[in-house]
Protein backbone atom coordinates (compact mmCIF):
# COMPACT_ATOMS: atom_id res chain seq x y z
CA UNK A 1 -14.51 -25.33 -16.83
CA UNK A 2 -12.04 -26.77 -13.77
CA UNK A 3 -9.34 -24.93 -15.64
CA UNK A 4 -11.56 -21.65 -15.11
CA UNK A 5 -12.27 -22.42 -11.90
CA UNK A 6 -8.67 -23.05 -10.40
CA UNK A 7 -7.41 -19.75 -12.41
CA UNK A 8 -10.11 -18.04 -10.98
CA UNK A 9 -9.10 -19.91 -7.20
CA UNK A 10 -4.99 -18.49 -8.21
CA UNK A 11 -6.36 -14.47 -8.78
CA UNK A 12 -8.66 -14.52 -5.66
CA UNK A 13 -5.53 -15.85 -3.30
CA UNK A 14 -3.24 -13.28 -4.45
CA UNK A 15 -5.41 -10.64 -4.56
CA UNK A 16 -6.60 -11.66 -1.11
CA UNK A 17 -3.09 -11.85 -0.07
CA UNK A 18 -1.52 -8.63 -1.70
CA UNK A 19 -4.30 -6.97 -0.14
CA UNK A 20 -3.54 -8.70 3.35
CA UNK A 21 -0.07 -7.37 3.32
CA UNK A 22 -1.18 -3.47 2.02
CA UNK A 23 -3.81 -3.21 4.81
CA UNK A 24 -0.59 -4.12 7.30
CA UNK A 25 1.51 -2.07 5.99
CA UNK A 26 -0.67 1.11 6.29
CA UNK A 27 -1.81 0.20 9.68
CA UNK A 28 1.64 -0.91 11.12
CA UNK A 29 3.40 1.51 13.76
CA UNK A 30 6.81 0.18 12.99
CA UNK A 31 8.35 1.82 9.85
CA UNK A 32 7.31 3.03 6.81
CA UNK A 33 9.63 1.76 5.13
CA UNK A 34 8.56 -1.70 4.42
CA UNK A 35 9.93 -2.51 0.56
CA UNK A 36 6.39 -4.42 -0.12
CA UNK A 37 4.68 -2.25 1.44
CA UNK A 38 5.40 0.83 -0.49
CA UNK A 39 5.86 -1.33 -3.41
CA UNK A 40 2.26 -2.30 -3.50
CA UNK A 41 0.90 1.10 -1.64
CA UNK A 42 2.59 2.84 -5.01
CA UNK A 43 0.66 0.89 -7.36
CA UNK A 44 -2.77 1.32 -5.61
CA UNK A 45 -5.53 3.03 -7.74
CA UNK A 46 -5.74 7.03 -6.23
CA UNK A 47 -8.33 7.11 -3.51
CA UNK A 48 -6.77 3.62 -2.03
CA UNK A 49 -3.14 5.20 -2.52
CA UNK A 50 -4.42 8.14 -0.72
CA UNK A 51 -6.19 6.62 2.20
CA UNK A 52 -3.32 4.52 2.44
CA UNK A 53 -0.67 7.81 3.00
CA UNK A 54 -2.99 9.34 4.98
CA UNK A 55 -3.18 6.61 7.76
CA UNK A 56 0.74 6.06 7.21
CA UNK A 57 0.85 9.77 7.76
CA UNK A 58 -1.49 9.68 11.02
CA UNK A 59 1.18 7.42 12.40
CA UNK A 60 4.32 8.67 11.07
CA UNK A 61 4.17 12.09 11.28
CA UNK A 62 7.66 13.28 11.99
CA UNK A 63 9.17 11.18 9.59
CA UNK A 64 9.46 11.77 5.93
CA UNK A 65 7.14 10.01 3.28
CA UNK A 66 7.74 6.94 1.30
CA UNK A 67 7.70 6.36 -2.24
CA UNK A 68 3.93 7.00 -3.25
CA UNK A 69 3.08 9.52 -0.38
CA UNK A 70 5.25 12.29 -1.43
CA UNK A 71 4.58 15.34 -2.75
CA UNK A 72 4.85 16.35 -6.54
CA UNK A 73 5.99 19.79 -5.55
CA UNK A 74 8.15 18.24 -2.29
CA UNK A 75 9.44 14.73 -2.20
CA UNK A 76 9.77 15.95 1.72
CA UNK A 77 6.20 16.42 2.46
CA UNK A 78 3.15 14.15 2.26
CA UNK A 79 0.49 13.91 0.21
C-alpha cells in the first residue's frame, strides 16, 4: 500500500509539473519557440492542443506556427 501511495505521489508531481510548464508556454509573450513547450503542446489530447494554438496564436500572430499549430494543408498557417 506505501508503494501505491508514493507511485501515485511520482504521477501527480509530474503531471502537475508538465502541466505547469504547458500552461506557460501557451501564455508566454516571448517566443513560440520554446523546445518543451511545443514538445508537450504537440502531444496534448485535441481540444487542449487546440486551445493551446489558439492562445499562442492570439499572441503571436505575425509569426509562423510551431510544431502542433500548423496547418495540414499549410505548415505556414495556424490551426
Amino acid at each position: 500500500m506505501k508503494i501505491l501511495r508514493i507511485l501515485l505521489t511520482v504521477v501527480l508531481a509530474i503531471v502537475l509539473v508538465a502541466g505547469f510548464r504547458w500552461y506557460r508556454y501557451v501564455t508566454n509573450v516571448e517566443s513560440p519557440y520554446n523546445e518543451v513547450g511545443i514538445e508537450l503542446n504537440s502531444r496534448m489530447p485535441g481540444p487542449i492542443n487546440k486551445w493551446g494554438c489558439d492562445r499562442l496564436h492570439t499572441t503571436f500572430t505575425t509569426q509562423l506556427p510551431p510544431y502542433g499549430c500548423q496547418s495540414t494543408a499549410d505548415a505556414t498557417q495556424w490551426l
